[in-house]
Each structure stands twice: as C-alpha cells, then as structure tokens.
PDB file of N, CA and C in Angstrom:
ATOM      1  N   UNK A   1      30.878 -24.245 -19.036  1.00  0.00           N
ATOM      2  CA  UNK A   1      29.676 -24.910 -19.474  1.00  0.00           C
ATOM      3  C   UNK A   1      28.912 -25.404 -18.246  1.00  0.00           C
ATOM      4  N   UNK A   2      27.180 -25.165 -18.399  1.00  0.00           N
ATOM      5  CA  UNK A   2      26.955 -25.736 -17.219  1.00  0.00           C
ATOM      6  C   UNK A   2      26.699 -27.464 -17.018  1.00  0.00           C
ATOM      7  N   UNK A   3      26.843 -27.505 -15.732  1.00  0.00           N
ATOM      8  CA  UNK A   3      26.887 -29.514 -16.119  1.00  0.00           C
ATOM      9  C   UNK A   3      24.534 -29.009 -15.769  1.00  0.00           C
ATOM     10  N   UNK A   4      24.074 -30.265 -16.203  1.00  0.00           N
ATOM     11  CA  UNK A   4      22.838 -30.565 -16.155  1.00  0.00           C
ATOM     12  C   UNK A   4      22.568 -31.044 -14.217  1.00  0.00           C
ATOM     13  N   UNK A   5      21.436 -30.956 -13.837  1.00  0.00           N
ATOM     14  CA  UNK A   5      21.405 -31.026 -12.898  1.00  0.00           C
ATOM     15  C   UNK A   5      20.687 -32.435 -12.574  1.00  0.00           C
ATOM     16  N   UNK A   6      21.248 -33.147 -11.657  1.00  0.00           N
ATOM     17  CA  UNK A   6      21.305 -34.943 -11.887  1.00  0.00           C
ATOM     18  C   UNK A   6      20.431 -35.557 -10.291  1.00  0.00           C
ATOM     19  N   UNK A   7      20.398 -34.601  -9.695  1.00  0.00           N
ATOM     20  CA  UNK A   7      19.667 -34.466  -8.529  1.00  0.00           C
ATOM     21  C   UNK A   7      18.572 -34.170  -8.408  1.00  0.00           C
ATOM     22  N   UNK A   8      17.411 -34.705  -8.179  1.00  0.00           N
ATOM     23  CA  UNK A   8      15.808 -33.564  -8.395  1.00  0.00           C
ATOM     24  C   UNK A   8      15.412 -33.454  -6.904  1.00  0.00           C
ATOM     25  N   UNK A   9      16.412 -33.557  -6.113  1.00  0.00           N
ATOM     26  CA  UNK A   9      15.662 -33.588  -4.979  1.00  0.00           C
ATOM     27  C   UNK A   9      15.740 -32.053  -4.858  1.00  0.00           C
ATOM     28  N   UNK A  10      16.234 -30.774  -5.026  1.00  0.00           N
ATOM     29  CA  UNK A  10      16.398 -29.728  -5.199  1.00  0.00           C
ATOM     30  C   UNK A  10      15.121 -28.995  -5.758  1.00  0.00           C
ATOM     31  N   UNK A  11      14.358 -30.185  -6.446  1.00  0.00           N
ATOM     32  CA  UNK A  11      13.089 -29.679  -7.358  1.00  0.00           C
ATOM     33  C   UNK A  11      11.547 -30.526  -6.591  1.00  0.00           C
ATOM     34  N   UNK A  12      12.111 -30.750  -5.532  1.00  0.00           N
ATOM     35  CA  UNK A  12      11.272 -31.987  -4.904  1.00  0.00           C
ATOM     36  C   UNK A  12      10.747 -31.178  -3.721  1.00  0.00           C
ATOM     37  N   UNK A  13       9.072 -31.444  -3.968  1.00  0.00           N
ATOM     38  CA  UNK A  13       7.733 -30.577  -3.253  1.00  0.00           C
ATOM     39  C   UNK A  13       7.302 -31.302  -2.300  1.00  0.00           C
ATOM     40  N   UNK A  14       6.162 -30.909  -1.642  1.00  0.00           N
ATOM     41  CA  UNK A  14       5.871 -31.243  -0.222  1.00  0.00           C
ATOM     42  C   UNK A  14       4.136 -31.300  -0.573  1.00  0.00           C
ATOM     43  N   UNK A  15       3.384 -32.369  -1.049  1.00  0.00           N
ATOM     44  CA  UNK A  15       2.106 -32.222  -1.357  1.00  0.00           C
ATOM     45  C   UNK A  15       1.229 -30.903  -0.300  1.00  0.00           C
ATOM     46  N   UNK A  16       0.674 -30.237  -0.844  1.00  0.00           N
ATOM     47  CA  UNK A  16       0.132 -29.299   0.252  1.00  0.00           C
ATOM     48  C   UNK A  16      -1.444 -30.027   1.127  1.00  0.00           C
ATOM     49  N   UNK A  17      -1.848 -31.228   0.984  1.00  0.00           N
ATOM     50  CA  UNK A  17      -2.659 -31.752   1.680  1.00  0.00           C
ATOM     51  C   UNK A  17      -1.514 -32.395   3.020  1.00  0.00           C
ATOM     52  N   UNK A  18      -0.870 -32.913   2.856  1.00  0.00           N
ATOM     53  CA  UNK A  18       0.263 -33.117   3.304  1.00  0.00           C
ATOM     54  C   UNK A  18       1.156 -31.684   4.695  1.00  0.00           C
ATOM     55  N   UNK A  19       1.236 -31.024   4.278  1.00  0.00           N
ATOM     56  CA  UNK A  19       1.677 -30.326   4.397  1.00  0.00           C
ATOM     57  C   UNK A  19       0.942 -29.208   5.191  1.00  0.00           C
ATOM     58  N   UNK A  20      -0.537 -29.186   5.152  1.00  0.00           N
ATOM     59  CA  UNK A  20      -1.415 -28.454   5.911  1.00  0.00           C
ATOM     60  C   UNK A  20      -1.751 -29.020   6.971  1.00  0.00           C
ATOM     61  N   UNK A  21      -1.487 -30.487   7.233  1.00  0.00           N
ATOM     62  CA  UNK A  21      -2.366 -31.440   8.161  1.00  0.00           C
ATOM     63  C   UNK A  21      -0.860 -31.730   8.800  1.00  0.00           C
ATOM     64  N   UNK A  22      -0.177 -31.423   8.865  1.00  0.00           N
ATOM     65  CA  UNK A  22       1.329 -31.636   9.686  1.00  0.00           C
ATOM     66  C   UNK A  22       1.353 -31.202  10.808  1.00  0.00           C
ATOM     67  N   UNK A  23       2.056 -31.950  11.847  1.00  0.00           N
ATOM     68  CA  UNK A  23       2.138 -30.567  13.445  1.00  0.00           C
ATOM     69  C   UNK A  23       3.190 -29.435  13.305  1.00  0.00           C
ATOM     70  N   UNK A  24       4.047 -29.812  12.316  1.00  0.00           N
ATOM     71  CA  UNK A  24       5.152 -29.003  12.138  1.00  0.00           C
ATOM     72  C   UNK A  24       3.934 -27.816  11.906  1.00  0.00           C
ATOM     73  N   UNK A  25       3.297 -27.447  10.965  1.00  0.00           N
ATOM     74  CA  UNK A  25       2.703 -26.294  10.496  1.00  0.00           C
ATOM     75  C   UNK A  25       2.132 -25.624  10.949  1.00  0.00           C
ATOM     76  N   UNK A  26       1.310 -26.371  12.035  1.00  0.00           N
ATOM     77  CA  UNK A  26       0.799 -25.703  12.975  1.00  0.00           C
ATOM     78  C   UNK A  26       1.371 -24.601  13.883  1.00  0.00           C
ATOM     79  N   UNK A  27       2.570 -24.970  13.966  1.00  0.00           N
ATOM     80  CA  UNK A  27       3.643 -24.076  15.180  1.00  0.00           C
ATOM     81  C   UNK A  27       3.899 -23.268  14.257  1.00  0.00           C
ATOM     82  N   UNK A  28       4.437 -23.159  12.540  1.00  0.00           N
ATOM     83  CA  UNK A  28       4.775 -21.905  11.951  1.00  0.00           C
ATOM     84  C   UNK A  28       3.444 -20.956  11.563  1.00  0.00           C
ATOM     85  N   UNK A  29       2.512 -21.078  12.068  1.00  0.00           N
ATOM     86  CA  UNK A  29       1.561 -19.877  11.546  1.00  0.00           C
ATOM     87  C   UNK A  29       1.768 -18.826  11.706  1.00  0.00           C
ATOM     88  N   UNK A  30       1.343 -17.770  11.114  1.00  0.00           N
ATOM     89  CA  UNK A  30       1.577 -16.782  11.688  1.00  0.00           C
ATOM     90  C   UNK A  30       0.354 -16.168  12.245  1.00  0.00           C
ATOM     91  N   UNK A  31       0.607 -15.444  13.464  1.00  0.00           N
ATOM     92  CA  UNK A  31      -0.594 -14.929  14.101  1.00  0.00           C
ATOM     93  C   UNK A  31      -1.465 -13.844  13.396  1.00  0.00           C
ATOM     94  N   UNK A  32      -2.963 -14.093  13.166  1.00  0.00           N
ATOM     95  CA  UNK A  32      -3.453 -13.004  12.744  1.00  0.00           C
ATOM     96  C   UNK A  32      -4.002 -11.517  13.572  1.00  0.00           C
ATOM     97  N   UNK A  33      -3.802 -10.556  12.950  1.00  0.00           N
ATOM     98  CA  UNK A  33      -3.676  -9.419  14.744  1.00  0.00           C
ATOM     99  C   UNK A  33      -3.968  -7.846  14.007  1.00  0.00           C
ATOM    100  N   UNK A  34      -4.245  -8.044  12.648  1.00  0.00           N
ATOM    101  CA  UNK A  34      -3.994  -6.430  11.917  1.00  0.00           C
ATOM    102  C   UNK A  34      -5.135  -5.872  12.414  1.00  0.00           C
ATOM    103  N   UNK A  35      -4.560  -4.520  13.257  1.00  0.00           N
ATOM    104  CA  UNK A  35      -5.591  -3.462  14.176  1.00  0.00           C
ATOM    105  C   UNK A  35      -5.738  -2.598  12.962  1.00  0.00           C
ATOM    106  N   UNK A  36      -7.045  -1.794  13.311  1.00  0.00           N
ATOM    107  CA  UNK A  36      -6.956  -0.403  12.494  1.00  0.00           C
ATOM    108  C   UNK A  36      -6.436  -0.061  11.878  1.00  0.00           C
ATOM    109  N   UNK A  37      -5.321   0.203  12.773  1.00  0.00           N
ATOM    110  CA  UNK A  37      -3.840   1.575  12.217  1.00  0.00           C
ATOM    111  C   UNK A  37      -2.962   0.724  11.209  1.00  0.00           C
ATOM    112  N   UNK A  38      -2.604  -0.787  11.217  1.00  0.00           N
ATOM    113  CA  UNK A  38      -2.331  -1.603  10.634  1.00  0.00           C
ATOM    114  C   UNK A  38      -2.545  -1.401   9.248  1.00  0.00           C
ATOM    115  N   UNK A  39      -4.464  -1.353   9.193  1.00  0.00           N
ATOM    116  CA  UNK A  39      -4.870  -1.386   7.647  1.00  0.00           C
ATOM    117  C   UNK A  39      -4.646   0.445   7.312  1.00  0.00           C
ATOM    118  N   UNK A  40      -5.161   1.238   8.440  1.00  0.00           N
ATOM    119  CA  UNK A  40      -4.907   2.677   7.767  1.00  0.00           C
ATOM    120  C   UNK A  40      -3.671   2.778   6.837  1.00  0.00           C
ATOM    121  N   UNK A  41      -2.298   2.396   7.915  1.00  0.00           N
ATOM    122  CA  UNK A  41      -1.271   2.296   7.252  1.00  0.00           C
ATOM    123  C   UNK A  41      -1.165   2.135   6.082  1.00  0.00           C
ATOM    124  N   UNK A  42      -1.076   0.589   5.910  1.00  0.00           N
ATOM    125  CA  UNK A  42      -1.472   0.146   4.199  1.00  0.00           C
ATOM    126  C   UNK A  42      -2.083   0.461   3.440  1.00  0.00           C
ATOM    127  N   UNK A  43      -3.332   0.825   3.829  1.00  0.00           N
ATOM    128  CA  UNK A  43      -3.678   1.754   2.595  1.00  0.00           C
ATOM    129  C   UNK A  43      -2.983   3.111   2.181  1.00  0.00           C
ATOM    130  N   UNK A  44      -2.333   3.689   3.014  1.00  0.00           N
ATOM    131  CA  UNK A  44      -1.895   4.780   2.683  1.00  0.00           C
ATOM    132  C   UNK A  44      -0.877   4.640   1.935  1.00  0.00           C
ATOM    133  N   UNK A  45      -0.285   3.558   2.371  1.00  0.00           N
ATOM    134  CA  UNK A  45       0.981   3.247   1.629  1.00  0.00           C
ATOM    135  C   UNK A  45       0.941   3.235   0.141  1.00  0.00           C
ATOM    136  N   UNK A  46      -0.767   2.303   0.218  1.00  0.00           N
ATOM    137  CA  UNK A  46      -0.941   2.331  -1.191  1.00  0.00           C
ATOM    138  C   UNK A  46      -1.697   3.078  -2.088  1.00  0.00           C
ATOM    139  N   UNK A  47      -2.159   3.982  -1.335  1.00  0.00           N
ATOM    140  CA  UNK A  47      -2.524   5.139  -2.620  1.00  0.00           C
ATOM    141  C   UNK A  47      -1.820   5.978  -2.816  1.00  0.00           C
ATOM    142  N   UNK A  48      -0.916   6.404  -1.376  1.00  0.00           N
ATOM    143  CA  UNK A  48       0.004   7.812  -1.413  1.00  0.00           C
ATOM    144  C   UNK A  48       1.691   6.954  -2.501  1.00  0.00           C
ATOM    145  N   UNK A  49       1.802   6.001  -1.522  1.00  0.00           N
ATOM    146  CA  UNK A  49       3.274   6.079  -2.636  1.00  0.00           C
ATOM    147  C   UNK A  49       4.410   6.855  -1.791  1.00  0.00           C
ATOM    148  N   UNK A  50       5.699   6.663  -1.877  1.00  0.00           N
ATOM    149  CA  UNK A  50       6.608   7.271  -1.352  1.00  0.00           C
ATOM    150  C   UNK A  50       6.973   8.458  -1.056  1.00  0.00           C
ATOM    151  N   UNK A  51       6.805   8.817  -2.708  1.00  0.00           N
ATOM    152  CA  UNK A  51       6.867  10.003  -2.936  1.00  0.00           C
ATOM    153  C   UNK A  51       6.587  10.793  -2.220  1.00  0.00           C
ATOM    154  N   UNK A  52       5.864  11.675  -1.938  1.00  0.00           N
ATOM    155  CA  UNK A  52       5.061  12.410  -0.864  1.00  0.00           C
ATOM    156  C   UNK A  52       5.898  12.334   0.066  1.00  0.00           C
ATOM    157  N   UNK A  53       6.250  11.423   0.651  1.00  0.00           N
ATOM    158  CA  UNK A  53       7.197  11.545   2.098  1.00  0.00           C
ATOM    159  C   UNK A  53       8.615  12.275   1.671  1.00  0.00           C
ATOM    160  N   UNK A  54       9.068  11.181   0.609  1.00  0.00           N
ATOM    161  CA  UNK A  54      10.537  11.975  -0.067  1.00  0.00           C
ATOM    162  C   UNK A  54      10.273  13.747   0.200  1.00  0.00           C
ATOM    163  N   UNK A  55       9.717  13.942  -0.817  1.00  0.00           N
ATOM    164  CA  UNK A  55       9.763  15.237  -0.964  1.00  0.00           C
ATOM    165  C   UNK A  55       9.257  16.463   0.431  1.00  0.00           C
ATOM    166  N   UNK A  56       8.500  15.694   0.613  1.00  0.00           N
ATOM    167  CA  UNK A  56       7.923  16.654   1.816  1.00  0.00           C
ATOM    168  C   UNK A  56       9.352  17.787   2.134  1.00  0.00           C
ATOM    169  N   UNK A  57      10.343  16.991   2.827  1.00  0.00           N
ATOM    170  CA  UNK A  57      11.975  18.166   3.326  1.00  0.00           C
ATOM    171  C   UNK A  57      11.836  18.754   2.450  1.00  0.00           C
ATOM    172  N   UNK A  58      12.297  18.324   0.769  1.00  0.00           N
ATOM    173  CA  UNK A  58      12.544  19.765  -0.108  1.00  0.00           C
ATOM    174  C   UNK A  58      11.039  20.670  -0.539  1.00  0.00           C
ATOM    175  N   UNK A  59      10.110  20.426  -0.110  1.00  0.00           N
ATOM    176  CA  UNK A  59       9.101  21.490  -0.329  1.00  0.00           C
ATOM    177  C   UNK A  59       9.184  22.264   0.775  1.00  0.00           C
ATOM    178  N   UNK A  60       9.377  21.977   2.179  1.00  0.00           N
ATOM    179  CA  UNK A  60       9.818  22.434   2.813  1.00  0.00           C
ATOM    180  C   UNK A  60      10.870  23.681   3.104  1.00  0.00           C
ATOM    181  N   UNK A  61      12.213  22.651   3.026  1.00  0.00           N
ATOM    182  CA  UNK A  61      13.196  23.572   3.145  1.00  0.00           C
ATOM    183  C   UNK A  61      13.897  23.930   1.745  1.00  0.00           C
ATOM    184  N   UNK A  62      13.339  23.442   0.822  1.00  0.00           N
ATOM    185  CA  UNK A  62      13.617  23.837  -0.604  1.00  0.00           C
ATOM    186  C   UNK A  62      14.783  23.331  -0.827  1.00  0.00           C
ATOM    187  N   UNK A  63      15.836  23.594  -2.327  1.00  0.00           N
ATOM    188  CA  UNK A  63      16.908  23.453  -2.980  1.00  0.00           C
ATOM    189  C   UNK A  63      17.864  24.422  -3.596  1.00  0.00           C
ATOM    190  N   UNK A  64      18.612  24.404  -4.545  1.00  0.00           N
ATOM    191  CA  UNK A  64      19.669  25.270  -4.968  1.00  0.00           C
ATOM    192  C   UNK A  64      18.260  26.518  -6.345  1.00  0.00           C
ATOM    193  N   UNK A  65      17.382  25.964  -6.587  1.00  0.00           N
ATOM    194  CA  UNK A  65      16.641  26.350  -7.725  1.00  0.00           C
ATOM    195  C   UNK A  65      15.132  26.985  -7.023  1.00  0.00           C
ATOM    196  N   UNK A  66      15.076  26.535  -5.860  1.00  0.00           N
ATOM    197  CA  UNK A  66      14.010  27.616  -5.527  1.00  0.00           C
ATOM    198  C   UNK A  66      13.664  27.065  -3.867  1.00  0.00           C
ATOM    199  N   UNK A  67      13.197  28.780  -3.276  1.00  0.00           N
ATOM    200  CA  UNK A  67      12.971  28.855  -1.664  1.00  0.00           C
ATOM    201  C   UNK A  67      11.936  27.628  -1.346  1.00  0.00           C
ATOM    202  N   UNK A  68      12.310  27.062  -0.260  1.00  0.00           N
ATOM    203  CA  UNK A  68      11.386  26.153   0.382  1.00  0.00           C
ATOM    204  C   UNK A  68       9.815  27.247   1.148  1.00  0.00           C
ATOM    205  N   UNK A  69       8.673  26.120   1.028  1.00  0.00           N
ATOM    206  CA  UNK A  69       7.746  26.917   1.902  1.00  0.00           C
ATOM    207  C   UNK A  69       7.664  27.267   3.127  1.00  0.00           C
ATOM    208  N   UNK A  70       8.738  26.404   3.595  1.00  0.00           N
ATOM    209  CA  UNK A  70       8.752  26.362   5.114  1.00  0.00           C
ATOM    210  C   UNK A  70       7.584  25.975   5.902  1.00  0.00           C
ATOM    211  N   UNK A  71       7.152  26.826   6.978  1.00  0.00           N
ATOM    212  CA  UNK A  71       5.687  26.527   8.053  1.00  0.00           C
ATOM    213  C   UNK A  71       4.178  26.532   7.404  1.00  0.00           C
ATOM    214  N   UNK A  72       4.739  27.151   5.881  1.00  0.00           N
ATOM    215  CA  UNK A  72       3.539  27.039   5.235  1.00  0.00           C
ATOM    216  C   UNK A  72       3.064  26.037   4.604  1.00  0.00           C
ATOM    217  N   UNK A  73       3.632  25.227   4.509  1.00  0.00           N
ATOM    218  CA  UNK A  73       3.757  23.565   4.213  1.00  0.00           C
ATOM    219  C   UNK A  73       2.708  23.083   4.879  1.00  0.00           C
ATOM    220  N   UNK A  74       2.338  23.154   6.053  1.00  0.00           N
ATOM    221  CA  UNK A  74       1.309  23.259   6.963  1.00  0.00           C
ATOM    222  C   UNK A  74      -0.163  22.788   6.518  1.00  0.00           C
ATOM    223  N   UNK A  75      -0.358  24.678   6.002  1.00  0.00           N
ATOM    224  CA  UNK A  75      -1.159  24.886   5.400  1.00  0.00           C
ATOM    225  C   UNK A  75      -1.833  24.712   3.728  1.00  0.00           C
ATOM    226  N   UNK A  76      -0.743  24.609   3.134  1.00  0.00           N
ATOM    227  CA  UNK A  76      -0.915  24.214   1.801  1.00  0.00           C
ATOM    228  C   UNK A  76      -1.566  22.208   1.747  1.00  0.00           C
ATOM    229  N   UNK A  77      -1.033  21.459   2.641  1.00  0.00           N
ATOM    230  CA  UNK A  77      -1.349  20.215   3.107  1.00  0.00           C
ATOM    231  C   UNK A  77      -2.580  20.212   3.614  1.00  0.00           C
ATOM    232  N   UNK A  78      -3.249  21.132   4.759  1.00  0.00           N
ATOM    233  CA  UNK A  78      -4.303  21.136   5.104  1.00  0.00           C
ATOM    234  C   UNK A  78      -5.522  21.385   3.508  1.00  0.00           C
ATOM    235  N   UNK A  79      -5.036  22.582   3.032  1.00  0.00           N
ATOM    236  CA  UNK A  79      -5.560  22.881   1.573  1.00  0.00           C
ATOM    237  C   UNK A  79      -5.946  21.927   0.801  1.00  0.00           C
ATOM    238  N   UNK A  80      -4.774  20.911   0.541  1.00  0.00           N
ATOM    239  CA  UNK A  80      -4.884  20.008  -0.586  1.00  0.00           C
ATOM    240  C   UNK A  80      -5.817  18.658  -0.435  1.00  0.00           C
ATOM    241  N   UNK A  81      -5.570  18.879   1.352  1.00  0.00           N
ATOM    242  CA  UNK A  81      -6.429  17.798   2.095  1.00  0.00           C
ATOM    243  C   UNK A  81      -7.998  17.945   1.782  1.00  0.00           C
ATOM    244  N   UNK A  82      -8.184  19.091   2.239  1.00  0.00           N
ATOM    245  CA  UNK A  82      -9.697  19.528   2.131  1.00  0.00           C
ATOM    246  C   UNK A  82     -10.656  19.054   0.558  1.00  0.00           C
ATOM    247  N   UNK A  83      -9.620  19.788  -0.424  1.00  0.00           N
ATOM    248  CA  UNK A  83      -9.815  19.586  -1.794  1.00  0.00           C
ATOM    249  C   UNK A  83     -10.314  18.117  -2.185  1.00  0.00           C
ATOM    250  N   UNK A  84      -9.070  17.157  -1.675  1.00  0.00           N
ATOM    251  CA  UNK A  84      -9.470  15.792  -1.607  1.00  0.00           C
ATOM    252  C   UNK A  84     -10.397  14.799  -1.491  1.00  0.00           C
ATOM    253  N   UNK A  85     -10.571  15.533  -0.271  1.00  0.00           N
ATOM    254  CA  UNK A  85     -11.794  15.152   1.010  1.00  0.00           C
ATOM    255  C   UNK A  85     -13.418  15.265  -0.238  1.00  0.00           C
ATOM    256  N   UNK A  86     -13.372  16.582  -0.806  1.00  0.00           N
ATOM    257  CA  UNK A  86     -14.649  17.114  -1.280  1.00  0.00           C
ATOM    258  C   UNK A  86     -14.766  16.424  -2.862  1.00  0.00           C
ATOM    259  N   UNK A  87     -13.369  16.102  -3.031  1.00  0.00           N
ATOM    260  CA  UNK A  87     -13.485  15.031  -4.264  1.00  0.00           C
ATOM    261  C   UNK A  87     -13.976  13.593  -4.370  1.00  0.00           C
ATOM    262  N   UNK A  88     -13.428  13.274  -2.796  1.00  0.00           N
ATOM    263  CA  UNK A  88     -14.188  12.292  -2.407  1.00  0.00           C
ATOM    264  C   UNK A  88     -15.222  11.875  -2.140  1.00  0.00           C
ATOM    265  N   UNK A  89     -15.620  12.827  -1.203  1.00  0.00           N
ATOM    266  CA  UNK A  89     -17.441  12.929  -1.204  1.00  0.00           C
ATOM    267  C   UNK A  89     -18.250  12.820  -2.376  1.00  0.00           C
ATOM    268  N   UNK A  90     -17.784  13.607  -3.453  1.00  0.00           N
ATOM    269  CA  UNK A  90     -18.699  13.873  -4.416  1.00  0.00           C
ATOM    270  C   UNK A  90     -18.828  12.119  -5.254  1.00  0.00           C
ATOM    271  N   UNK A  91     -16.990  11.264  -5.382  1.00  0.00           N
ATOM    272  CA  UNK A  91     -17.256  10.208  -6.112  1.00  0.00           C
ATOM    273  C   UNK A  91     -18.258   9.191  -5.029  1.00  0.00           C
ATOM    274  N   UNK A  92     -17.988   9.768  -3.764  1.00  0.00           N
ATOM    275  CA  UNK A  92     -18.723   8.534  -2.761  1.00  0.00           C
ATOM    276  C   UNK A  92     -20.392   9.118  -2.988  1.00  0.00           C
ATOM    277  N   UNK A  93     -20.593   9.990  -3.163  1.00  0.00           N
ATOM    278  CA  UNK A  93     -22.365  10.493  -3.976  1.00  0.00           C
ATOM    279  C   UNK A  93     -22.521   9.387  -5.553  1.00  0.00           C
ATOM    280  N   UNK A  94     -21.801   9.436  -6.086  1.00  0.00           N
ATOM    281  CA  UNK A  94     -21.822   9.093  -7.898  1.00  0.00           C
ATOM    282  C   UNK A  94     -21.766   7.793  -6.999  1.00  0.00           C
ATOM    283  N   UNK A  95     -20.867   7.191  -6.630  1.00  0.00           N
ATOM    284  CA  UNK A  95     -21.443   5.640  -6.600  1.00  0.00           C
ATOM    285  C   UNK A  95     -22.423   5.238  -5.664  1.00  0.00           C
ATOM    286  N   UNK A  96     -23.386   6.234  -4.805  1.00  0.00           N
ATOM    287  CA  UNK A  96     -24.476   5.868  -4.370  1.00  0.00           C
ATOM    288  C   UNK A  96     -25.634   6.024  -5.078  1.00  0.00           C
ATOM    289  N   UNK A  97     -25.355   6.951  -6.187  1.00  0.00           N
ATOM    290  CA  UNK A  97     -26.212   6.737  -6.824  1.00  0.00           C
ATOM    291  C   UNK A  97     -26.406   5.714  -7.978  1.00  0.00           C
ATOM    292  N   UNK A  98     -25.069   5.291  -8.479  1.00  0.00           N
ATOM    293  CA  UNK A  98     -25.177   4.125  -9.804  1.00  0.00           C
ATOM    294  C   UNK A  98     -24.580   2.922  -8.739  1.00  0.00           C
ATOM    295  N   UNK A  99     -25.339   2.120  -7.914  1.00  0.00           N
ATOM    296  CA  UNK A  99     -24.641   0.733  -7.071  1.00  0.00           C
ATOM    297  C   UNK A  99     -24.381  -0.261  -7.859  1.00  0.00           C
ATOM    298  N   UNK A 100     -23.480  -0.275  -9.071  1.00  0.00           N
ATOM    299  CA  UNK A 100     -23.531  -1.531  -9.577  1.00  0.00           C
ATOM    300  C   UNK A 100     -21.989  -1.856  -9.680  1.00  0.00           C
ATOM    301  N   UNK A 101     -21.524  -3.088  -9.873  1.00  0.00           N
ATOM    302  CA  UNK A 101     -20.240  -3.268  -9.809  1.00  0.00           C
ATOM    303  C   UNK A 101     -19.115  -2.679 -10.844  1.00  0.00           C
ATOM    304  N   UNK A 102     -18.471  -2.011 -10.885  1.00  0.00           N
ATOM    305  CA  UNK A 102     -17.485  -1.246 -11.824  1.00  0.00           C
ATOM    306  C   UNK A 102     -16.938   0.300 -11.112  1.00  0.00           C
ATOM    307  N   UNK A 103     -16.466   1.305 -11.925  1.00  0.00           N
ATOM    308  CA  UNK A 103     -16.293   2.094 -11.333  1.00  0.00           C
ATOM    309  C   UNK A 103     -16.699   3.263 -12.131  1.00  0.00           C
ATOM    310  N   UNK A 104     -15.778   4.081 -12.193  1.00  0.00           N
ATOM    311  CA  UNK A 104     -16.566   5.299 -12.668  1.00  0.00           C
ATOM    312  C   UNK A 104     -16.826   5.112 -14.539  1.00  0.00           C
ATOM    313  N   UNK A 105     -15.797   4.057 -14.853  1.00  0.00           N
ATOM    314  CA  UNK A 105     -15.944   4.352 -16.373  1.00  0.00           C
ATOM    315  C   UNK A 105     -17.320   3.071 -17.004  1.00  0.00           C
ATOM    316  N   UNK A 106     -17.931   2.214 -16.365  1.00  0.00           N
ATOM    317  CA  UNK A 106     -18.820   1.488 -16.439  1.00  0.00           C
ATOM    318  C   UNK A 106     -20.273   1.800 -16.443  1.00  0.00           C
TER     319      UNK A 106
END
C-alpha cells in the first residue's frame, strides 16, 4: 500500500520572478549560437524523418527479397530531388499568388 506523501517540500516551486532575477541564473544560460547548418539540419530532420536514412543501405545494397540499386541510388535521389524541387516552386508560385494566412486548403 502506498503511504501518502507528508512532505511537500518535494512539490515545492521556485516563483519564476524570483528565479529570473537570481545570479545563480544568470551563469546557467545557455548560449545562443544556432548557425545556418544548425537550422538546415533541423529542418531536415523535420520534414525528412528517419526513415530515409534507415533505409537508404537496403535500397542500396538490397535484402533476401529483392537486388539492391546499388550506384544507381545516386541517381534515382538526384531524380526524386529535382521532382521535389519543381513541386516546390510551383506551391511557392500558389502562395505568391493567394498572400493570405493559411495554406493550401484555405
């Protein structure tokens, strides 16, 4: 059975006016510094997703159920890139032409 907990200092906060105006806090900041490649990164992270990396080896060098592409991997990437690219353009046209806040279904 659990016993009740008879202590609140465990539940006990640090006013954040308090707490912003401290010298202690000052020394834990953390430095702000995100370059470029920083945000490229992250974004990639967040549209691509893992996936894509996982798999890349077995499209590659394939599995027990079918031949990998090998060096053509290459090229099929450059392909899919391009495709992308021209999908992009076209939504970055559609929202120069409708500038209002929403996206494509607004």
């Amino acid at each position: 059975m659990l016993k009740p907990v008879r202590d609140r200092s465990v539940f006990r906060t640090k006013c954040l006016l308090t707490h912003r105006s401290s010298e202690d806090s000052q020394a834990l900041r953390l430095k702000r510094d995100l370059t470029v490649w920083h945000l490229v990164a992250l974004g990639i992270g967040a549209i691509i997703g893992t996936g894509v990396f996982v798999l890349i080896g077995t499209a590659t060098v394939g599995n027990s159920h079918r031949p990998g592409a090998g060096p053509g991997i290459i090229l099929s990437f450059l392909c899919s890139g391009m495709v992308c690219a021209l999908a992009a353009l076209c939504y970055a046209e559609f929202a120069s032409m409708i500038p209002v806040a929403g996206s494509a279904y607004s």
